[in-house]
PDB file of N, CA and C in Angstrom:
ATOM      1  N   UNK A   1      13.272 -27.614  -8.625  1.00  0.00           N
ATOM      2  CA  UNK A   1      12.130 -27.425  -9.470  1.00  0.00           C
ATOM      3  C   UNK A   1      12.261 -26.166 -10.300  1.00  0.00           C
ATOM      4  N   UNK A   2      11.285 -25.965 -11.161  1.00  0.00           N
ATOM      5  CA  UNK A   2      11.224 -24.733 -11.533  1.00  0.00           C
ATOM      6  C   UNK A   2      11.398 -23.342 -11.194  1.00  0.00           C
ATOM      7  N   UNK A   3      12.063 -22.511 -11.201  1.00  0.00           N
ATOM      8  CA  UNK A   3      11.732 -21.277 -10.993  1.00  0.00           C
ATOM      9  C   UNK A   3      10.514 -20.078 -11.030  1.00  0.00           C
ATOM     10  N   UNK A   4       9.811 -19.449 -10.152  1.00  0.00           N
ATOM     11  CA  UNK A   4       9.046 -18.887 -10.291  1.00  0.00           C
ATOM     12  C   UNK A   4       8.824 -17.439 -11.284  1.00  0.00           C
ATOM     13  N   UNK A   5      10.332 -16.721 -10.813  1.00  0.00           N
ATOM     14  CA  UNK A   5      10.658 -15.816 -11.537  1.00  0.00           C
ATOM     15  C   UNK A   5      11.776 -15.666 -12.405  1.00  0.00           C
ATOM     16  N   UNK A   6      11.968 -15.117 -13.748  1.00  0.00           N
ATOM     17  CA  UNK A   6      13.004 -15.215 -14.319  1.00  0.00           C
ATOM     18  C   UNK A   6      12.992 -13.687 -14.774  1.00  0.00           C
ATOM     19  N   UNK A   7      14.017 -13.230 -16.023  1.00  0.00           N
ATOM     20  CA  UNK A   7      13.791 -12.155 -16.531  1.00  0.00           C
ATOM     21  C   UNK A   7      15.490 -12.677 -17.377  1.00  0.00           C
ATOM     22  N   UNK A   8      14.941 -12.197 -18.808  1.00  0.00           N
ATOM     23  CA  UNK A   8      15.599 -12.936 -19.848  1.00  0.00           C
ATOM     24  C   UNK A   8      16.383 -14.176 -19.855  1.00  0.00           C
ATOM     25  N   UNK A   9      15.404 -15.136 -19.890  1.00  0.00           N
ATOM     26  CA  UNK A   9      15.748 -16.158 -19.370  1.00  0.00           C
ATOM     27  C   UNK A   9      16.809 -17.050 -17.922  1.00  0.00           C
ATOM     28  N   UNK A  10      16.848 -15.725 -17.540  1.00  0.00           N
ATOM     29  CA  UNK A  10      18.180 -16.474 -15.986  1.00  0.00           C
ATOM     30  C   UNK A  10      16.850 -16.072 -14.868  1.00  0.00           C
ATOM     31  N   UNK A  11      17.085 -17.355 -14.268  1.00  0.00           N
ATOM     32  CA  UNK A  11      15.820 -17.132 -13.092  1.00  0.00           C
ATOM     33  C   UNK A  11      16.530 -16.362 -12.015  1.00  0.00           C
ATOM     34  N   UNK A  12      15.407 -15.820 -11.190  1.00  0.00           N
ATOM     35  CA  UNK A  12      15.856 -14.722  -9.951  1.00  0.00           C
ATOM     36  C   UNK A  12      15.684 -15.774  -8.935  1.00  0.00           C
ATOM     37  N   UNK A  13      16.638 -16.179  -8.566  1.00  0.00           N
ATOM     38  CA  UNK A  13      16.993 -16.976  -6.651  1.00  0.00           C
ATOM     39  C   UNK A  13      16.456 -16.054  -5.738  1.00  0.00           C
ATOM     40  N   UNK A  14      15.981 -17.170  -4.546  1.00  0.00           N
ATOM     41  CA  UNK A  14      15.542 -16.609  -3.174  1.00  0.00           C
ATOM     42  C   UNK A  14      16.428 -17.144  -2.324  1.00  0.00           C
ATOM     43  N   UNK A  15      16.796 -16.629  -1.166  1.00  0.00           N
ATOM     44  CA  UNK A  15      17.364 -17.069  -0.048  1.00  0.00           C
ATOM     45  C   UNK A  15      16.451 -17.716   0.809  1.00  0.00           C
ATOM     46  N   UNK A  16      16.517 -18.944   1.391  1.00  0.00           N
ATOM     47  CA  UNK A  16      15.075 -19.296   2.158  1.00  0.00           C
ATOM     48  C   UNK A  16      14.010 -18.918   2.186  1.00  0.00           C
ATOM     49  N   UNK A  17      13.917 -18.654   0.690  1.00  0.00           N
ATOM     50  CA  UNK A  17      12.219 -17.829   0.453  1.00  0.00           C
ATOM     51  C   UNK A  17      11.964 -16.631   0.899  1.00  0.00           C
ATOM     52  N   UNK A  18      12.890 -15.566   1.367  1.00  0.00           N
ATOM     53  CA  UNK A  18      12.567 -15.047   1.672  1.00  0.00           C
ATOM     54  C   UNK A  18      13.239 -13.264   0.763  1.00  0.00           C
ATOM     55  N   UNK A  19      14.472 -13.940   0.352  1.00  0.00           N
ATOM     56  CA  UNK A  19      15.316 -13.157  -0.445  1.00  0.00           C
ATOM     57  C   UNK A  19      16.082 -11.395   0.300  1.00  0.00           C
ATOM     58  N   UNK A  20      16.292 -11.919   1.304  1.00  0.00           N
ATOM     59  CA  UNK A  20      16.787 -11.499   2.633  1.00  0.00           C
ATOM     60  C   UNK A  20      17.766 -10.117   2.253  1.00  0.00           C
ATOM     61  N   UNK A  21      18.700 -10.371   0.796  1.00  0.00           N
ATOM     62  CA  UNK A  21      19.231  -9.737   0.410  1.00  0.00           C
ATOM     63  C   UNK A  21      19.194  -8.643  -1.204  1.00  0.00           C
ATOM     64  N   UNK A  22      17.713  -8.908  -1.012  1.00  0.00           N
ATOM     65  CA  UNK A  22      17.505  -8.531  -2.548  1.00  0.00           C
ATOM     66  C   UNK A  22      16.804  -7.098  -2.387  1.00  0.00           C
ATOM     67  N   UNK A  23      17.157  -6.378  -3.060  1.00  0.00           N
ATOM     68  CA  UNK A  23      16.052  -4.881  -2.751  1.00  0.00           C
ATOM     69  C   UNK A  23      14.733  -5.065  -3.269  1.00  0.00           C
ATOM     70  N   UNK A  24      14.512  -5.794  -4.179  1.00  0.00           N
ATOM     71  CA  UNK A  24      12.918  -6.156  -4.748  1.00  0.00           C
ATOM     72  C   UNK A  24      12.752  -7.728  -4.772  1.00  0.00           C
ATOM     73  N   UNK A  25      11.421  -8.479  -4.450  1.00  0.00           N
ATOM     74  CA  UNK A  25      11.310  -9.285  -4.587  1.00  0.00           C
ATOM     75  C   UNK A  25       9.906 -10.000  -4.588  1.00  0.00           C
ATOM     76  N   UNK A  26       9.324 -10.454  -5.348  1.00  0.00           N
ATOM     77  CA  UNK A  26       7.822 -10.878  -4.983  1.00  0.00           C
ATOM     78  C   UNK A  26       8.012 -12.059  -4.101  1.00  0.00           C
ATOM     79  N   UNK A  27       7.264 -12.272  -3.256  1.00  0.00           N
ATOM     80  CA  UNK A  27       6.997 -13.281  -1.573  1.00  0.00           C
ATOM     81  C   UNK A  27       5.421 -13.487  -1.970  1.00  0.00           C
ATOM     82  N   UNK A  28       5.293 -14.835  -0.996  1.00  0.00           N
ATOM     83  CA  UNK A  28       3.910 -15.318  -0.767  1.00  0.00           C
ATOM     84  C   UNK A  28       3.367 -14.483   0.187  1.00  0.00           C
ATOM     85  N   UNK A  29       2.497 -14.342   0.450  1.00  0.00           N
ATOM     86  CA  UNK A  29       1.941 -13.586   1.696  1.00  0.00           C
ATOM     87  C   UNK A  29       2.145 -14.104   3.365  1.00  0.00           C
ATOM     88  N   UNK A  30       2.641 -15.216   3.212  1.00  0.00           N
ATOM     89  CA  UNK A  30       3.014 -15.649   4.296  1.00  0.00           C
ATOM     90  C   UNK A  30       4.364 -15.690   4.844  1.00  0.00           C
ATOM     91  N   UNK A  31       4.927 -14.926   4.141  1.00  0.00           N
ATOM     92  CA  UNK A  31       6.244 -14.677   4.336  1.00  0.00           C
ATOM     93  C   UNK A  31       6.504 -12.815   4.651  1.00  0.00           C
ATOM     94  N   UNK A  32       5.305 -12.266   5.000  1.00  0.00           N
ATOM     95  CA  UNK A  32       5.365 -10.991   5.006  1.00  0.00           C
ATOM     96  C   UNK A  32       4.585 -10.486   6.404  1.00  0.00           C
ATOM     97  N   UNK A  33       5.161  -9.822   6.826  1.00  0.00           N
ATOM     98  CA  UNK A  33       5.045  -9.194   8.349  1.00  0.00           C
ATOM     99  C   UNK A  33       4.544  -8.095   8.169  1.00  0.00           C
ATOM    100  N   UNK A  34       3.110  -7.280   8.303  1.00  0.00           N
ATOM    101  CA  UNK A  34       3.056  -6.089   8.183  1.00  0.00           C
ATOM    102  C   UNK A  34       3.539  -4.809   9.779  1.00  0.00           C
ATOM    103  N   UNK A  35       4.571  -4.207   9.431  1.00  0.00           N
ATOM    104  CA  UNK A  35       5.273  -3.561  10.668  1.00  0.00           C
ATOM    105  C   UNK A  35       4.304  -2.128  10.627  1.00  0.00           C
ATOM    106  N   UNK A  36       4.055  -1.127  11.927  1.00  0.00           N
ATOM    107  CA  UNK A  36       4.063   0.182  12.106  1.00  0.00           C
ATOM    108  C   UNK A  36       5.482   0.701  11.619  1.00  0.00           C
ATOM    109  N   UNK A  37       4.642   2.177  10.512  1.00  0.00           N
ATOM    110  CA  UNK A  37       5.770   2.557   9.955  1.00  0.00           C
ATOM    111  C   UNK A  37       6.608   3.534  10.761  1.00  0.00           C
ATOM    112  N   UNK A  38       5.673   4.044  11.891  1.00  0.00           N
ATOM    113  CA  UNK A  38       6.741   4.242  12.691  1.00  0.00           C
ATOM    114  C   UNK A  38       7.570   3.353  13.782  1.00  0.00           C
ATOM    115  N   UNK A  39       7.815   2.392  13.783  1.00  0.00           N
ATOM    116  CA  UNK A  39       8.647   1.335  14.074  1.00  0.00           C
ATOM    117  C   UNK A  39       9.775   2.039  13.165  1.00  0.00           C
ATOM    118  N   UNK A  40      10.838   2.026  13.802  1.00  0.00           N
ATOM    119  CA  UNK A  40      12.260   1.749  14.035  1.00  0.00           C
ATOM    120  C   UNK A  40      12.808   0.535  13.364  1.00  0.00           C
ATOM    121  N   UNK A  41      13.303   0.846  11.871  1.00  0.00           N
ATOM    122  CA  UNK A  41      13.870   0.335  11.022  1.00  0.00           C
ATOM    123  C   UNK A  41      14.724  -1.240  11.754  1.00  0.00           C
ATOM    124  N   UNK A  42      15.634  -0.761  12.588  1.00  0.00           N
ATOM    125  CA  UNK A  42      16.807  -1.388  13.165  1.00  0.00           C
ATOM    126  C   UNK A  42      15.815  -2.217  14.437  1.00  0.00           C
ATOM    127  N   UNK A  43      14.502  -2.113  14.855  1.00  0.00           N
ATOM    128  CA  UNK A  43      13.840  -2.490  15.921  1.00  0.00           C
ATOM    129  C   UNK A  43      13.165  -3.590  14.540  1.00  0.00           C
ATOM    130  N   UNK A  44      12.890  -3.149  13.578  1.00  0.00           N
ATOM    131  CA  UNK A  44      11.467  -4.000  13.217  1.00  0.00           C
ATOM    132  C   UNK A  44      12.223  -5.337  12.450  1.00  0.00           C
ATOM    133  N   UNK A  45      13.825  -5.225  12.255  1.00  0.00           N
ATOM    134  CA  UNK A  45      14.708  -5.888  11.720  1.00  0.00           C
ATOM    135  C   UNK A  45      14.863  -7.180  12.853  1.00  0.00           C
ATOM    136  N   UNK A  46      14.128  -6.914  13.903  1.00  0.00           N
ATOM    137  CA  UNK A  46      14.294  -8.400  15.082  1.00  0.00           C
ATOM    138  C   UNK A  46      13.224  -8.842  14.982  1.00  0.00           C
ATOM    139  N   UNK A  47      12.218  -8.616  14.169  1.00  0.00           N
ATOM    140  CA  UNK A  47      10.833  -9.453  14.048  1.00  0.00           C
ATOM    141  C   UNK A  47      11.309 -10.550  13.206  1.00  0.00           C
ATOM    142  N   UNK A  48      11.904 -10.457  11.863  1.00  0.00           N
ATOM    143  CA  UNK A  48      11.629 -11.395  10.817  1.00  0.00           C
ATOM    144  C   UNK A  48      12.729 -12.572  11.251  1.00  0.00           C
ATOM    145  N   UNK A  49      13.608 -12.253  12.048  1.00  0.00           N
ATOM    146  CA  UNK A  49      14.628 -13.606  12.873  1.00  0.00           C
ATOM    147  C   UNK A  49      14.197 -14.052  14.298  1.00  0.00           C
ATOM    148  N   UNK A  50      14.760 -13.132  15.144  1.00  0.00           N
ATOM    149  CA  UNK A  50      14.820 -13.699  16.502  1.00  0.00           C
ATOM    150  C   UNK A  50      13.256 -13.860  17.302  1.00  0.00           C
ATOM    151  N   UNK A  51      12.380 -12.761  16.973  1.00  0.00           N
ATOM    152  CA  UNK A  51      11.157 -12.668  17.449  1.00  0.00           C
ATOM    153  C   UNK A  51      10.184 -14.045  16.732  1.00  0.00           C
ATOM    154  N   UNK A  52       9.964 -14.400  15.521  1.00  0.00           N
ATOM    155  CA  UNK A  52       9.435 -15.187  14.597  1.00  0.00           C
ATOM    156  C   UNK A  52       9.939 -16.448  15.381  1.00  0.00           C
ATOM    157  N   UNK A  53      11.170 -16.743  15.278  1.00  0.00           N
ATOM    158  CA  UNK A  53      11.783 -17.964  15.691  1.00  0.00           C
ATOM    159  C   UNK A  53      11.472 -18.555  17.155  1.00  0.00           C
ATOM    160  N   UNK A  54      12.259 -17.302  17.886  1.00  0.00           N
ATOM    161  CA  UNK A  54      11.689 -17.389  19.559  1.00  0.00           C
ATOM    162  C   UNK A  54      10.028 -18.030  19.718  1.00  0.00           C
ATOM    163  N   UNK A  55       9.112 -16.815  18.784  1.00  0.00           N
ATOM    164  CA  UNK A  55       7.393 -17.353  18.932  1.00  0.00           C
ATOM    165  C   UNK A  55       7.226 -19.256  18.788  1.00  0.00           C
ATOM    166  N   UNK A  56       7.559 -18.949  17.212  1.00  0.00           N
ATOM    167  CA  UNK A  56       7.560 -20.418  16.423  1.00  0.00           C
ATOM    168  C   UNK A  56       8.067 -21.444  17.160  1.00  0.00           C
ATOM    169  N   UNK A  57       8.984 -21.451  17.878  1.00  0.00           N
ATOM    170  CA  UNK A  57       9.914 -22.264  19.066  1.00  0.00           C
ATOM    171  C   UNK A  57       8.916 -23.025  20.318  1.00  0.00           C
ATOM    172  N   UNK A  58       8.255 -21.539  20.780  1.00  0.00           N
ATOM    173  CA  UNK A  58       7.491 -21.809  21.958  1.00  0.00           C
ATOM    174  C   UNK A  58       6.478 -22.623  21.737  1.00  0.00           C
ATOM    175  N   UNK A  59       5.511 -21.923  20.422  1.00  0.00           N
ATOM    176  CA  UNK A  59       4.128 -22.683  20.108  1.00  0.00           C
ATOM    177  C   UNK A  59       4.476 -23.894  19.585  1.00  0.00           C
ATOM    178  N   UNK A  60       5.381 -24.045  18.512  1.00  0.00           N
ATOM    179  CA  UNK A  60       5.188 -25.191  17.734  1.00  0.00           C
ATOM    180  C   UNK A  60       5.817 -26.371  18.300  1.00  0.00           C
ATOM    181  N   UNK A  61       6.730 -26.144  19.476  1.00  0.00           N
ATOM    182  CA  UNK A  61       8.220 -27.010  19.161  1.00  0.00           C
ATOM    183  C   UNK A  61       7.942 -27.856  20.572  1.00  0.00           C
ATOM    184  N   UNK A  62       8.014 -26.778  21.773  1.00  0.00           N
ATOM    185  CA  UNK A  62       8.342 -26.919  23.191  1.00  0.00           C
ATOM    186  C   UNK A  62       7.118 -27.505  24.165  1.00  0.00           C
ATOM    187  N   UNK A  63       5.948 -26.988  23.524  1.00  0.00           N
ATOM    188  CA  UNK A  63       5.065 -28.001  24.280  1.00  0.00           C
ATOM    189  C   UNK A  63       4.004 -26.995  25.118  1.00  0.00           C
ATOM    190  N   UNK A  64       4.856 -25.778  25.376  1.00  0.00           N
ATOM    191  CA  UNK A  64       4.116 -24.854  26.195  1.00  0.00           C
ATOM    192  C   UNK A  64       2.585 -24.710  26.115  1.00  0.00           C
ATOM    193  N   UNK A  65       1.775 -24.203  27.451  1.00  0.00           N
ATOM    194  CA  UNK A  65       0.809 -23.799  27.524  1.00  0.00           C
ATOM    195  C   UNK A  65       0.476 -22.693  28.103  1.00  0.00           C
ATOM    196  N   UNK A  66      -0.491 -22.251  27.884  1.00  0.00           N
ATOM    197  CA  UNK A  66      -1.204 -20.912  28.020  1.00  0.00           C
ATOM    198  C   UNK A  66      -0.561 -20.865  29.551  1.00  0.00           C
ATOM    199  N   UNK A  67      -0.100 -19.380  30.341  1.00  0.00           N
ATOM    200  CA  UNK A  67       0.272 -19.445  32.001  1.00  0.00           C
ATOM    201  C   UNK A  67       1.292 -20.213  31.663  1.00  0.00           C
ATOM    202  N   UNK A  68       2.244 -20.973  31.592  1.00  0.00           N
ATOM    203  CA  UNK A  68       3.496 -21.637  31.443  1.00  0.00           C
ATOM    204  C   UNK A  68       4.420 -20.170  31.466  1.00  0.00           C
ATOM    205  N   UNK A  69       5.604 -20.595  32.347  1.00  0.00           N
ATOM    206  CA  UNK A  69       6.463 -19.200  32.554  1.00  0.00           C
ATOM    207  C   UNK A  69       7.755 -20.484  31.850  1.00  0.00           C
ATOM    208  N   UNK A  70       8.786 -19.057  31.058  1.00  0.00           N
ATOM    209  CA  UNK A  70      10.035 -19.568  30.205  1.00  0.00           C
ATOM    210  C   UNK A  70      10.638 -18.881  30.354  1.00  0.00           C
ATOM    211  N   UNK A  71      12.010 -18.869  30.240  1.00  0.00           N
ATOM    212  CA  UNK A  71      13.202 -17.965  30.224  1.00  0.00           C
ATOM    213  C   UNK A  71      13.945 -18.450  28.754  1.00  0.00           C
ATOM    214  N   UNK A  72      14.337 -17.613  27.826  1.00  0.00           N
ATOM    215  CA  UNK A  72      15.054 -17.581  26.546  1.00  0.00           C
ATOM    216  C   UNK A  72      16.596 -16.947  26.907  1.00  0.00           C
TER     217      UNK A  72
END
């Protein structure tokens, strides 16, 4: 489809929406995690993969309920 953003005519690509590798980028709001800024750069870098995924896994995928014990 269309591109959202361009700048002289060549559109700006996202990586899975999220643009993982870009130093600037406008995102939907649902694609944005607000971290403590004192959080630990290299700590807050396991939210937007393994932590997100792991959550998303449990609630959406696996069936779990509230008290249900898991091992990852």
């Amino acid at each position: 489809g269309p591109q959202r953003l361009s700048q002289k005519g060549e559109p700006f690509r996202q990586f899975i929406g999220i643009s993982s590798y870009a130093e600037r980028m406008l995102l939907h709001e649902n694609s944005v995690v607000k971290i403590d800024p004192a959080l630990p750069l290299d700590r807050a870098a396991l939210v937007g993969c393994g932590v997100l995924t792991g959550v998303g896994a449990a609630l959406r995928t696996s069936g779990l309920e509230a008290g249900q014990t898991v091992a990852v």
